[in-house]
PDB file of N, CA and C in Angstrom:
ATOM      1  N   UNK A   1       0.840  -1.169   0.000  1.00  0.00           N
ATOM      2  CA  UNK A   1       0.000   0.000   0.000  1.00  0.00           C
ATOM      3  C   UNK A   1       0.892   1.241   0.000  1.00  0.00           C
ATOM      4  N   UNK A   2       0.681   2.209  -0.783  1.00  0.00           N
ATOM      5  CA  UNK A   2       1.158   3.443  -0.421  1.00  0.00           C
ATOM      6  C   UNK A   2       0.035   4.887  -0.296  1.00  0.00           C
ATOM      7  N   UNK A   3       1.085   5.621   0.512  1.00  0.00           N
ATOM      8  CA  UNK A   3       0.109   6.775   0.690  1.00  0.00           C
ATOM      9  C   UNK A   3       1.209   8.102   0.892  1.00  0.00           C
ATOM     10  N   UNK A   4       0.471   8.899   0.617  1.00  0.00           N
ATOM     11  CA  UNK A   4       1.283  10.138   0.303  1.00  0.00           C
ATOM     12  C   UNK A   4       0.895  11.282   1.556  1.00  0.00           C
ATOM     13  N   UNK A   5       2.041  11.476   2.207  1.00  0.00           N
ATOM     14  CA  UNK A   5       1.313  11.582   3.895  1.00  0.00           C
ATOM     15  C   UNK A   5       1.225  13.574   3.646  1.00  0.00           C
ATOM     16  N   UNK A   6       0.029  13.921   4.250  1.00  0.00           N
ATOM     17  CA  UNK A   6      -0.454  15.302   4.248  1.00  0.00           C
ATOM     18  C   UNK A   6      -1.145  15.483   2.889  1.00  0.00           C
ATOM     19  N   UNK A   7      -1.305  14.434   2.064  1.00  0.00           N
ATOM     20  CA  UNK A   7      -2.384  14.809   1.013  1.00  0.00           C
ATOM     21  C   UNK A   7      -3.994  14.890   1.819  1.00  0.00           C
ATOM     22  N   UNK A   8      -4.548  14.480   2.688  1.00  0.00           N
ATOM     23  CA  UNK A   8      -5.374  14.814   3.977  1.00  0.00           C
ATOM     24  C   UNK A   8      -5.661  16.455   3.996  1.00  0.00           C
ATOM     25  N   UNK A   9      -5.124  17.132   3.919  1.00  0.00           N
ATOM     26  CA  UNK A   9      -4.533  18.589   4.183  1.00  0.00           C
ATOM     27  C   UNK A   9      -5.707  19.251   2.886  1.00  0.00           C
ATOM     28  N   UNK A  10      -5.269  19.295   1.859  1.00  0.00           N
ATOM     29  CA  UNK A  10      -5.809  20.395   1.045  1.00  0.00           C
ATOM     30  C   UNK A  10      -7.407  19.231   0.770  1.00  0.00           C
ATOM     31  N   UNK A  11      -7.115  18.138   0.948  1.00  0.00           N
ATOM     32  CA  UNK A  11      -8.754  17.550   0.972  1.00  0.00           C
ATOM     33  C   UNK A  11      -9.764  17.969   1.645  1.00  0.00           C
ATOM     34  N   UNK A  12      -9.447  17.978   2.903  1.00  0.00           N
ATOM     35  CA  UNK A  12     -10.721  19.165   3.558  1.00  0.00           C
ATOM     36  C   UNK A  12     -10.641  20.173   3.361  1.00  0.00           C
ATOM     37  N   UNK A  13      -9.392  21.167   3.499  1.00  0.00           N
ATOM     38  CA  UNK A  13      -9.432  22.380   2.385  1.00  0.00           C
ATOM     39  C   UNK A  13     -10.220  22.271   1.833  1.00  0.00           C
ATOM     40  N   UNK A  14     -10.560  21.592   0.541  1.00  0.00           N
ATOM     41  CA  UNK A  14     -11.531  21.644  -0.377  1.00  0.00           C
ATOM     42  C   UNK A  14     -12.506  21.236   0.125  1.00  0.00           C
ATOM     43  N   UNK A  15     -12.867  20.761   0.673  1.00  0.00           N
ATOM     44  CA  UNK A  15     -14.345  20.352   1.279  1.00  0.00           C
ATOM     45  C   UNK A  15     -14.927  21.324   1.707  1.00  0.00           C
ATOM     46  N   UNK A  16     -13.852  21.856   2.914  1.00  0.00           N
ATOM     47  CA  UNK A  16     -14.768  23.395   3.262  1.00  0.00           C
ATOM     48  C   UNK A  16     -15.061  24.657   2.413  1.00  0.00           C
ATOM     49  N   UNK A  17     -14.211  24.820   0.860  1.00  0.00           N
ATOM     50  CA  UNK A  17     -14.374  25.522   0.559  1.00  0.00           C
ATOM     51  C   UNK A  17     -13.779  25.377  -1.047  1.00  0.00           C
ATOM     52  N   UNK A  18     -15.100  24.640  -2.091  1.00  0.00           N
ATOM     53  CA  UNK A  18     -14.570  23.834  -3.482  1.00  0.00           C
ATOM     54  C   UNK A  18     -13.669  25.034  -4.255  1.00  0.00           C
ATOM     55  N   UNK A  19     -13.597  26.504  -3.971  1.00  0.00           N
ATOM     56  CA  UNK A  19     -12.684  27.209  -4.863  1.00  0.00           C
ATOM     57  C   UNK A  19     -11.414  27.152  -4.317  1.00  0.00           C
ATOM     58  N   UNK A  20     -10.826  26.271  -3.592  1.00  0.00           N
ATOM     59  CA  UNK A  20      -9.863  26.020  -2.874  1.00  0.00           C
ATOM     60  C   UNK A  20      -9.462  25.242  -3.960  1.00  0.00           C
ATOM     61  N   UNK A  21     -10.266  24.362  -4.943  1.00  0.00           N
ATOM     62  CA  UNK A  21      -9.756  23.329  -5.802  1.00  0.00           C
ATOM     63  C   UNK A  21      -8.280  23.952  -6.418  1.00  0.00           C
ATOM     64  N   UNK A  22      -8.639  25.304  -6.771  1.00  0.00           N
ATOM     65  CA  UNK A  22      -7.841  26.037  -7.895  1.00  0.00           C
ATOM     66  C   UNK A  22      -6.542  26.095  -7.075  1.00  0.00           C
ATOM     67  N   UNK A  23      -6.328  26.281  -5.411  1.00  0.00           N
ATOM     68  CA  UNK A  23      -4.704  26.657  -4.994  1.00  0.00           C
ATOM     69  C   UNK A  23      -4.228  25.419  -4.999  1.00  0.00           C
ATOM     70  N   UNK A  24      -4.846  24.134  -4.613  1.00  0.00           N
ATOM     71  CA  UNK A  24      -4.733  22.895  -4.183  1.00  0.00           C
ATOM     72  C   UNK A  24      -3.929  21.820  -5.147  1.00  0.00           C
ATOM     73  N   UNK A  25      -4.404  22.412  -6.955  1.00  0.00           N
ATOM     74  CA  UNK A  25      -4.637  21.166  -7.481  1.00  0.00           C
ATOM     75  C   UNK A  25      -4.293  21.653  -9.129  1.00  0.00           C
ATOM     76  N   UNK A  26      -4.133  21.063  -9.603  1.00  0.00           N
ATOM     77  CA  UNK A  26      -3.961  21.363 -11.379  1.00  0.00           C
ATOM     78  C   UNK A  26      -5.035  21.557 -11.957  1.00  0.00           C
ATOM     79  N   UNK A  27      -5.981  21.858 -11.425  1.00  0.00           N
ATOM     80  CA  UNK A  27      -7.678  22.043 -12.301  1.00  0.00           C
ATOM     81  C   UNK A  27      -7.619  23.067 -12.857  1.00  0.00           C
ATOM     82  N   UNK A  28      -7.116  24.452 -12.512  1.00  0.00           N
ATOM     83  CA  UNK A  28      -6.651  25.571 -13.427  1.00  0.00           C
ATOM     84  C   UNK A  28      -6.404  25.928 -14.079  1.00  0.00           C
ATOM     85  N   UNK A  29      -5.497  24.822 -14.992  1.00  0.00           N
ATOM     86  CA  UNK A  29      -4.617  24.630 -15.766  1.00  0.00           C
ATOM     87  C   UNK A  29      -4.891  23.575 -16.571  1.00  0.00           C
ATOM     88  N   UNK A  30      -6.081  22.644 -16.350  1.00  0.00           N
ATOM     89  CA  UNK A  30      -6.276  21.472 -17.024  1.00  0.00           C
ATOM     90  C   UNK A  30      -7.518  21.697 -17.743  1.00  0.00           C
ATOM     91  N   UNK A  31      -7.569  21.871 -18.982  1.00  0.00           N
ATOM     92  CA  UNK A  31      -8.474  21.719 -19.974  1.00  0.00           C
ATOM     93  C   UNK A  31      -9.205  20.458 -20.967  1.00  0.00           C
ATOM     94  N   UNK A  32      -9.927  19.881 -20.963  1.00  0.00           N
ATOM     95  CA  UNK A  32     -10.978  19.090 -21.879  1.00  0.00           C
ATOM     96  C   UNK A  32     -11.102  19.408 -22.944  1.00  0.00           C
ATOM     97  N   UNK A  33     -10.232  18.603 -24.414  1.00  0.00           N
ATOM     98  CA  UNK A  33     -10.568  18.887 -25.353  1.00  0.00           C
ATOM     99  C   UNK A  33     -11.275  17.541 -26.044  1.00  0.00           C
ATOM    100  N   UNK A  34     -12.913  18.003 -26.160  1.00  0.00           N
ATOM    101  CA  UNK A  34     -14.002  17.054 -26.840  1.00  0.00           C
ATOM    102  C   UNK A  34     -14.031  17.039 -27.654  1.00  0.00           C
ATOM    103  N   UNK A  35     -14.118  15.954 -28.468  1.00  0.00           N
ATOM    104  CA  UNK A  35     -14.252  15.326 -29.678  1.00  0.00           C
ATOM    105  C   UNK A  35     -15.203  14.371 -29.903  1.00  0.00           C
ATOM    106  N   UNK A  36     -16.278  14.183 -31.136  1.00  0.00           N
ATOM    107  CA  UNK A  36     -16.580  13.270 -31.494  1.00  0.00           C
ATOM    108  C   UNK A  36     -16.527  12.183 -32.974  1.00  0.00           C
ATOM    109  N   UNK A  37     -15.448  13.310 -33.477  1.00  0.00           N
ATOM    110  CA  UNK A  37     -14.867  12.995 -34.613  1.00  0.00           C
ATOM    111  C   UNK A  37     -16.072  13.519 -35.958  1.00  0.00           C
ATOM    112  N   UNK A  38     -16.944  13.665 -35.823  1.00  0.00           N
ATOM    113  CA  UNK A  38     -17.784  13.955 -36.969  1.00  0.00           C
ATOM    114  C   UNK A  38     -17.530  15.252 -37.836  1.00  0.00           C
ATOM    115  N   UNK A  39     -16.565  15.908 -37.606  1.00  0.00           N
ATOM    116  CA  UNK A  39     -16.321  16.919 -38.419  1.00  0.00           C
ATOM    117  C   UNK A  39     -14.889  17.371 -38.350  1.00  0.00           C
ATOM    118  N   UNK A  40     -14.130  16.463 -38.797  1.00  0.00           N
ATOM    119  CA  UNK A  40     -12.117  16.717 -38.603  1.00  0.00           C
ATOM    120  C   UNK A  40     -12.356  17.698 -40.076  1.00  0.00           C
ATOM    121  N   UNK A  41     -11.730  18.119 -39.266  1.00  0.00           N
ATOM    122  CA  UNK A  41     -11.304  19.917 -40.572  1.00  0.00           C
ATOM    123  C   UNK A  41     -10.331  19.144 -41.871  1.00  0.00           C
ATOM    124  N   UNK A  42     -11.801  19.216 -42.689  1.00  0.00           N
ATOM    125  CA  UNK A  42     -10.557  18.338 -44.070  1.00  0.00           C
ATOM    126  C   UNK A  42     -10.978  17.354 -44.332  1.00  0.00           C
ATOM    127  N   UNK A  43     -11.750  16.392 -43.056  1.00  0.00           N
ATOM    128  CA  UNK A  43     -11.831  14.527 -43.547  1.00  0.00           C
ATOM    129  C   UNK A  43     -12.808  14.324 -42.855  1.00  0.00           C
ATOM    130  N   UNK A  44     -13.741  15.343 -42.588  1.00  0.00           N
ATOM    131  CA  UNK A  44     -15.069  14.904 -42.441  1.00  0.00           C
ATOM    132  C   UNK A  44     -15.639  14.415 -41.265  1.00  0.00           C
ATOM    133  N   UNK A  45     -16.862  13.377 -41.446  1.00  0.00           N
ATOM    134  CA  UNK A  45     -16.645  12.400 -40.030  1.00  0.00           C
ATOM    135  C   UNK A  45     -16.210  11.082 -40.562  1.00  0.00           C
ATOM    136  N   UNK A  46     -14.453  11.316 -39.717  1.00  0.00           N
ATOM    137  CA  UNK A  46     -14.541  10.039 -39.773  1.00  0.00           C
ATOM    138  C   UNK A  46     -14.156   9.145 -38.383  1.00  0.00           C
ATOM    139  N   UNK A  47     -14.845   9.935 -37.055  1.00  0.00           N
ATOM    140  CA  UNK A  47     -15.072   9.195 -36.027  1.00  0.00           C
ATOM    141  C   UNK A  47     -13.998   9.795 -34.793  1.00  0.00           C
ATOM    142  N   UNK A  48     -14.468   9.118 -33.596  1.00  0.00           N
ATOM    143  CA  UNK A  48     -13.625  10.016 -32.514  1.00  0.00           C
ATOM    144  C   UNK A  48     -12.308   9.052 -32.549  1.00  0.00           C
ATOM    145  N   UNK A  49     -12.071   7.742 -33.001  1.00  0.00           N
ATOM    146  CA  UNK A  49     -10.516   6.944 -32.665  1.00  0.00           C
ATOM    147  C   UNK A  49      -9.847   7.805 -33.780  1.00  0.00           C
ATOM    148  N   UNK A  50     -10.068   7.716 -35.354  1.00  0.00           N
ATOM    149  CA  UNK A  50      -9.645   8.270 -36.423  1.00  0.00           C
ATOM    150  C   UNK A  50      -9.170   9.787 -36.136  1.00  0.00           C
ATOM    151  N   UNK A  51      -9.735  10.486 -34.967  1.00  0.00           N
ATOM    152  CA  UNK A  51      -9.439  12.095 -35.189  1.00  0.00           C
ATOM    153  C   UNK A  51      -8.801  11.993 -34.121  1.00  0.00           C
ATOM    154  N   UNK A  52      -8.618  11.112 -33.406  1.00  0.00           N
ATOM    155  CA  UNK A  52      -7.677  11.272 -32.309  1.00  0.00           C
ATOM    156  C   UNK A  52      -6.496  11.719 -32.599  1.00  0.00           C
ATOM    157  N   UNK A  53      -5.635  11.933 -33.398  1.00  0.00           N
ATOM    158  CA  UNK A  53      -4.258  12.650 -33.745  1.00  0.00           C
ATOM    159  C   UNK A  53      -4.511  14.480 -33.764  1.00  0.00           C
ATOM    160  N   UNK A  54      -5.591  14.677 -34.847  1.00  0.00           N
ATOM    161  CA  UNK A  54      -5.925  15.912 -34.491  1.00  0.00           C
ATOM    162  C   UNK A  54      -6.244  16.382 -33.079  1.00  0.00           C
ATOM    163  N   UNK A  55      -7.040  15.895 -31.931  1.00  0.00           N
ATOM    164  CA  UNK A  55      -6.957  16.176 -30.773  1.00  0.00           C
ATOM    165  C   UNK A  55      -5.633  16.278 -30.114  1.00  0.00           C
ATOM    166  N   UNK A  56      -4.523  15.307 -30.433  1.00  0.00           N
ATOM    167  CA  UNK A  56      -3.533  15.291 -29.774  1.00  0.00           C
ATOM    168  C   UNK A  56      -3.130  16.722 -30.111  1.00  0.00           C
ATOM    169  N   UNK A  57      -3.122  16.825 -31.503  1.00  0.00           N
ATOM    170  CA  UNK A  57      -2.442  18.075 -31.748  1.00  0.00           C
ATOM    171  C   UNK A  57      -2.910  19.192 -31.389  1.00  0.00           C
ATOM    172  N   UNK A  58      -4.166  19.349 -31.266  1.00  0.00           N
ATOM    173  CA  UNK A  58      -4.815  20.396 -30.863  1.00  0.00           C
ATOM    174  C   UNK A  58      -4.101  20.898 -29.301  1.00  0.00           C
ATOM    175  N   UNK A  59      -3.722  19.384 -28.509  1.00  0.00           N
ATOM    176  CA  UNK A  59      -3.391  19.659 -27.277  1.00  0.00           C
ATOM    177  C   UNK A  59      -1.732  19.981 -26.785  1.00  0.00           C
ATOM    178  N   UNK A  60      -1.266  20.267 -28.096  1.00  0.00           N
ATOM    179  CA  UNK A  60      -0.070  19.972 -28.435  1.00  0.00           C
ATOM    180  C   UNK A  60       0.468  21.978 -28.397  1.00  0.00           C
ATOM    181  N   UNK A  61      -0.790  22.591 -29.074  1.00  0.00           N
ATOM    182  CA  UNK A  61      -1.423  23.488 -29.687  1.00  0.00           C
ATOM    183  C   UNK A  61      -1.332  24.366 -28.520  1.00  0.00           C
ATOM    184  N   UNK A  62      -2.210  23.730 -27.597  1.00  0.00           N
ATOM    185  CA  UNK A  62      -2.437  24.717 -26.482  1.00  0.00           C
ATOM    186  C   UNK A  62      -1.571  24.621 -25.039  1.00  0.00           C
ATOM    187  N   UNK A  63      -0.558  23.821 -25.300  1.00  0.00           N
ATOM    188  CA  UNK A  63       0.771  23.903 -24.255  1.00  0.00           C
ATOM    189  C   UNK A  63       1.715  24.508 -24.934  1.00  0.00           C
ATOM    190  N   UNK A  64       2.098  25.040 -26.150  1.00  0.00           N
ATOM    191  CA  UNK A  64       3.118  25.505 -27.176  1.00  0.00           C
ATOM    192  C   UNK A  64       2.426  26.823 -26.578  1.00  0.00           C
ATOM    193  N   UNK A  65       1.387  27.350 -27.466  1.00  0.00           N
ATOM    194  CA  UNK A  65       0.844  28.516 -27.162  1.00  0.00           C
ATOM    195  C   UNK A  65       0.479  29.599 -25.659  1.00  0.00           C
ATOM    196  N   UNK A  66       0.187  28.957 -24.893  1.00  0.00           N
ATOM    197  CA  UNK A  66      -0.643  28.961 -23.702  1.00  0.00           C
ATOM    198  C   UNK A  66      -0.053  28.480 -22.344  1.00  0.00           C
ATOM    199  N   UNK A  67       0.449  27.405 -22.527  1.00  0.00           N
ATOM    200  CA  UNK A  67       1.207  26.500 -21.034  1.00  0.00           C
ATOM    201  C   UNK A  67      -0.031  25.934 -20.460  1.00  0.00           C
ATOM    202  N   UNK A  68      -0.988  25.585 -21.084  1.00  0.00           N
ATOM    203  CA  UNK A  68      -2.194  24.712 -21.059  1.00  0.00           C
ATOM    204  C   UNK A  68      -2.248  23.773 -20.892  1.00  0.00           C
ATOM    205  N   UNK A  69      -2.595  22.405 -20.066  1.00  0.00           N
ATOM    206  CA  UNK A  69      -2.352  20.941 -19.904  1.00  0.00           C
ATOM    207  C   UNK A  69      -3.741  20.889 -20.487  1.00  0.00           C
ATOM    208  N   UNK A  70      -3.496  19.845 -21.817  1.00  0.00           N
ATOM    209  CA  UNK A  70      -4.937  19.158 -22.171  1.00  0.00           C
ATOM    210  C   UNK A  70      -4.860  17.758 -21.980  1.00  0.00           C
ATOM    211  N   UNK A  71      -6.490  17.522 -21.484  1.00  0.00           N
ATOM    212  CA  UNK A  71      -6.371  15.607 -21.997  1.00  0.00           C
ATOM    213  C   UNK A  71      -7.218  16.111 -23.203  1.00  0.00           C
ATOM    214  N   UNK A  72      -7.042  15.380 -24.786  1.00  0.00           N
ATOM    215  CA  UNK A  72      -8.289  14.694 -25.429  1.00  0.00           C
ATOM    216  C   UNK A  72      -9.108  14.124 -25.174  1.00  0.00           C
ATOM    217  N   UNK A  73      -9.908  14.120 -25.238  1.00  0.00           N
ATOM    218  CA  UNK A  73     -10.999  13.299 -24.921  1.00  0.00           C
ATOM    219  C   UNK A  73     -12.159  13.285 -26.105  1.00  0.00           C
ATOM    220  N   UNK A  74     -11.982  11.487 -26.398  1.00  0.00           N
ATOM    221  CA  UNK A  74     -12.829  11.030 -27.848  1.00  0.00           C
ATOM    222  C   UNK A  74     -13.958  10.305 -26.872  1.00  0.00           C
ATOM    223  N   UNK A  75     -15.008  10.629 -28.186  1.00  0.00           N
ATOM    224  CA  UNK A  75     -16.179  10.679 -27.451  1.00  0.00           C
ATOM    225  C   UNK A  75     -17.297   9.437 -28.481  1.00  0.00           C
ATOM    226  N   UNK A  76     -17.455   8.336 -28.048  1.00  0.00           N
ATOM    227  CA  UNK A  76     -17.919   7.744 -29.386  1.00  0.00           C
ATOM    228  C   UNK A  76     -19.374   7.445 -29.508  1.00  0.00           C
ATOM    229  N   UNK A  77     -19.947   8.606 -28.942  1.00  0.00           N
ATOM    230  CA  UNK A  77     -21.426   8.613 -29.677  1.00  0.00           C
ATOM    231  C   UNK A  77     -21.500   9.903 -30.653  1.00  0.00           C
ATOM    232  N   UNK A  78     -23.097  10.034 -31.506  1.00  0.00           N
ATOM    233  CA  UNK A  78     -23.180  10.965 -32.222  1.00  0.00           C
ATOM    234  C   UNK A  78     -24.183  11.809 -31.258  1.00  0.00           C
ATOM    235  N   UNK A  79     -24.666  11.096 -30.216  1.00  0.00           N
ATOM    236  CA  UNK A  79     -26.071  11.613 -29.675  1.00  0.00           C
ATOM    237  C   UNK A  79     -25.416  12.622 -28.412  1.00  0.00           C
ATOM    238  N   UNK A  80     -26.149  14.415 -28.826  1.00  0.00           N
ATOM    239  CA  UNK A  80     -25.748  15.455 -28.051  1.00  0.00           C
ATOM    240  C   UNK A  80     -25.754  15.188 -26.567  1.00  0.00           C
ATOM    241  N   UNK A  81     -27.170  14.546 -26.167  1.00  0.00           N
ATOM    242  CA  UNK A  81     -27.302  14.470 -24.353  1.00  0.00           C
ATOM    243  C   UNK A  81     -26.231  13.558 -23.953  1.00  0.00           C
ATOM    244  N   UNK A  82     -25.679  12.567 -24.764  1.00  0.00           N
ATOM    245  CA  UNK A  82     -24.379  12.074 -24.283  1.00  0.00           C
ATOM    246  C   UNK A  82     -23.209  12.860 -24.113  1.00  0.00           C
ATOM    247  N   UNK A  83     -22.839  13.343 -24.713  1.00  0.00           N
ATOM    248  CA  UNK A  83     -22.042  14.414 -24.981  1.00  0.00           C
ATOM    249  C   UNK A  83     -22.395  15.363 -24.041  1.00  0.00           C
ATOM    250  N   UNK A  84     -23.183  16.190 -23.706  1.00  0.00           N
ATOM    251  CA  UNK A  84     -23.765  16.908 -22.704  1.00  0.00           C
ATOM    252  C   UNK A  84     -23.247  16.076 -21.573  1.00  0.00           C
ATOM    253  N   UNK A  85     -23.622  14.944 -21.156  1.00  0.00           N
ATOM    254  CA  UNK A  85     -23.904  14.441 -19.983  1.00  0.00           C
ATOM    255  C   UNK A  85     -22.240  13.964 -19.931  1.00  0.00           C
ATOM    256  N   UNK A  86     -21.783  13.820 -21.244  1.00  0.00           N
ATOM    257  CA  UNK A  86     -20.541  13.426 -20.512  1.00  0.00           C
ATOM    258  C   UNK A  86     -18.962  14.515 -20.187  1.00  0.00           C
ATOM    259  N   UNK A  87     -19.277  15.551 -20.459  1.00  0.00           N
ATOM    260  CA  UNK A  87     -18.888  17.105 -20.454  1.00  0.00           C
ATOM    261  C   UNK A  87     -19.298  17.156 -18.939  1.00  0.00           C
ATOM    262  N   UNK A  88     -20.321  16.989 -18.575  1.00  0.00           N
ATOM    263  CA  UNK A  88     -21.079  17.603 -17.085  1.00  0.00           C
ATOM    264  C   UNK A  88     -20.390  16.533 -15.879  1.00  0.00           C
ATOM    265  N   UNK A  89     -20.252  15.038 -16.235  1.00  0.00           N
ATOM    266  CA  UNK A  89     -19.723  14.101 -15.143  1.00  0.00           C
ATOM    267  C   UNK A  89     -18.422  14.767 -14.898  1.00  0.00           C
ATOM    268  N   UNK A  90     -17.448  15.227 -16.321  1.00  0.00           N
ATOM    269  CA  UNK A  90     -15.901  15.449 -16.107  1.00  0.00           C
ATOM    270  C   UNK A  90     -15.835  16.679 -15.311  1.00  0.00           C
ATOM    271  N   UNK A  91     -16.990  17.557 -15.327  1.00  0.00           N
ATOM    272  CA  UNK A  91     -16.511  18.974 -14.922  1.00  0.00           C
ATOM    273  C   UNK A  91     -15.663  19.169 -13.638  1.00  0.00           C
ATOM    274  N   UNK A  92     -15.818  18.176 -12.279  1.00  0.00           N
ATOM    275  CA  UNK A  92     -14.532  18.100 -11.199  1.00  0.00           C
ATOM    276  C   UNK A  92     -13.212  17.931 -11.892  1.00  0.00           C
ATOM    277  N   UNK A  93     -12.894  17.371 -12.795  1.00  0.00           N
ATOM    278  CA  UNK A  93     -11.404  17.252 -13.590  1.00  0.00           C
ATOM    279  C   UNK A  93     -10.875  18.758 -13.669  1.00  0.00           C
ATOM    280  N   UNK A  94     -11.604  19.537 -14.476  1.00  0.00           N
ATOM    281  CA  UNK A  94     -11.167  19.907 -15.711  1.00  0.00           C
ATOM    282  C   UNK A  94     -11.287  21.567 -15.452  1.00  0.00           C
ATOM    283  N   UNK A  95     -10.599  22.209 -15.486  1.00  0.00           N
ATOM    284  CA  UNK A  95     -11.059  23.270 -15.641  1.00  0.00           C
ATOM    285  C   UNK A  95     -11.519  24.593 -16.377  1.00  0.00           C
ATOM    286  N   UNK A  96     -11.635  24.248 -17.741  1.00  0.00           N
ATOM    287  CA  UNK A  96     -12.917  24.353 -18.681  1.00  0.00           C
ATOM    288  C   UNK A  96     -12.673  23.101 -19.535  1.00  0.00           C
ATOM    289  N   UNK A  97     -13.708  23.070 -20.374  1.00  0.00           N
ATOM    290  CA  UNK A  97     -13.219  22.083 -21.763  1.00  0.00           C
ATOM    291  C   UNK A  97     -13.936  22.801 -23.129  1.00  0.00           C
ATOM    292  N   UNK A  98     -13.486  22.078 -24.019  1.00  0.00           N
ATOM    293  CA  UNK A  98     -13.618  23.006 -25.536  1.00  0.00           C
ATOM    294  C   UNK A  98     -14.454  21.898 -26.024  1.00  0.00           C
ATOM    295  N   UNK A  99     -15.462  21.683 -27.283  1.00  0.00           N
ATOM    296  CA  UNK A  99     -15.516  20.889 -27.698  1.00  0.00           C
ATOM    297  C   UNK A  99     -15.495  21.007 -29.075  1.00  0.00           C
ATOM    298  N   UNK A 100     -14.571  20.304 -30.028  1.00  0.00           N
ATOM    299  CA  UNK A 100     -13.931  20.707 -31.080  1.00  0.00           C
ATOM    300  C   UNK A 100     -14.683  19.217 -31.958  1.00  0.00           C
ATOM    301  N   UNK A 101     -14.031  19.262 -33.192  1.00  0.00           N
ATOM    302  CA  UNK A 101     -14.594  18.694 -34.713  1.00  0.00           C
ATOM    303  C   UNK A 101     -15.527  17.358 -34.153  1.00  0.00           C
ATOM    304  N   UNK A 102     -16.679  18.221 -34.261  1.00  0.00           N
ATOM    305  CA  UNK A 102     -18.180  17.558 -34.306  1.00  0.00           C
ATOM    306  C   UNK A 102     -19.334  18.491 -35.293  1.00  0.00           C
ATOM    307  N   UNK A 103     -19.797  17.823 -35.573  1.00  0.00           N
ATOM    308  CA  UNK A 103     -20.680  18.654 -36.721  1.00  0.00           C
ATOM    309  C   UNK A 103     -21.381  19.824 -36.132  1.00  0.00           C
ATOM    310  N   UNK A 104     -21.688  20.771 -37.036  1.00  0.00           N
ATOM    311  CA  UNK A 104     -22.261  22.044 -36.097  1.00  0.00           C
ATOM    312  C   UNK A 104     -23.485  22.080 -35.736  1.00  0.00           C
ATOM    313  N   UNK A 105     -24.680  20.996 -36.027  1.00  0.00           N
ATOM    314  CA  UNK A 105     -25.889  20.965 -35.401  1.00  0.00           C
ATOM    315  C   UNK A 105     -25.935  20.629 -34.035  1.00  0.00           C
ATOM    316  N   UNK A 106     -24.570  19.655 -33.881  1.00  0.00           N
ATOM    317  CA  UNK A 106     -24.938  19.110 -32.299  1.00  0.00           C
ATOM    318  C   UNK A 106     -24.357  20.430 -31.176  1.00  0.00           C
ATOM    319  N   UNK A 107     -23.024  21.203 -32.018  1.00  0.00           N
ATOM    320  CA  UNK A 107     -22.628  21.816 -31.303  1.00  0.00           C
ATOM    321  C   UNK A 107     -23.540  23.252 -30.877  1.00  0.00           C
ATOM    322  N   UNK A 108     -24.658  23.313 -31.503  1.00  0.00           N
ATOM    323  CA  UNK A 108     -25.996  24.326 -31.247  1.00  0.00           C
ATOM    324  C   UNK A 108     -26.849  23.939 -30.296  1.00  0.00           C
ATOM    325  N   UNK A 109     -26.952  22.115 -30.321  1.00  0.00           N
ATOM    326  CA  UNK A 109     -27.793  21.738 -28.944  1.00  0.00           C
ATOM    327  C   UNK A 109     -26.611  21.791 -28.038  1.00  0.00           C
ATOM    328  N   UNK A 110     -25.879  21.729 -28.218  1.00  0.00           N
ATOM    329  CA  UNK A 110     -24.819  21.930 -26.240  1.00  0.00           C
ATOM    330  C   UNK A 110     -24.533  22.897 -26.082  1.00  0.00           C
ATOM    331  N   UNK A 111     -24.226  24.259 -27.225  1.00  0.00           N
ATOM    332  CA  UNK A 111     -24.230  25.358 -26.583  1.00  0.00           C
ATOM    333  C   UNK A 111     -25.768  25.609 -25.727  1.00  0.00           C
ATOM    334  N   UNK A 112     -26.581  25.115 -26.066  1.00  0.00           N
ATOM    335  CA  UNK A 112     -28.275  25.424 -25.508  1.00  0.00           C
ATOM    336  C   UNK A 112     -27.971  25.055 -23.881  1.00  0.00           C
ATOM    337  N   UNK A 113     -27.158  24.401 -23.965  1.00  0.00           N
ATOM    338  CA  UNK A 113     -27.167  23.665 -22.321  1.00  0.00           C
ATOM    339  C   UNK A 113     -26.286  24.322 -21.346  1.00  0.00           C
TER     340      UNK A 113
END
């Protein structure tokens, strides 16, 4: 077993007070870039495994530029409330996320949300 002694410490920190997340923790700095592959700039849909390189790069993009930590994140439905719903579970991760090459009808129902 291991344990990392005084990580205890900024955990209730945050408990008593969740904008504590930001001194505590890399959430500040950690961005969500969504994908569902249906609209890679150039090649269409051809799915969230297939566009996974473009995400990388995208995240590649915004630590060159910015000093931004991204995860990608491929997303393999077409259906928005998934997508919605799965944007909303990550939101403790992340501290915003983007959601990039998906076709622009769905991206009109999640801006709605």
């Amino acid at each position: 077993m291991a344990y990392t002694p005084g990580v205890a410490d900024p955990c209730l920190e945050i408990e008593k007070n969740p904008e504590d997340v930001y001194k505590y923790t890399a959430k500040g700095n950690l961005v969500a870039v969504v994908s569902n592959g249906t609209a890679v700039l150039g090649l269409g849909n051809i799915g969230a495994l297939a566009g996974k390189p473009v995400m990388e790069g995208k995240g590649v993009l915004f630590k060159r530029f910015a000093d931004i930590d991204v995860f990608d994140i491929e997303l393999g439905t077409e259906n928005p409330d998934e997508i919605i719903l799965a944007c909303k579970l990550m939101e403790p991760t992340f501290g915003a996320s983007t959601l990039r090459t998906s076709r622009l009808r769905s991206v009109f129902t999640l801006r709605k949300h």
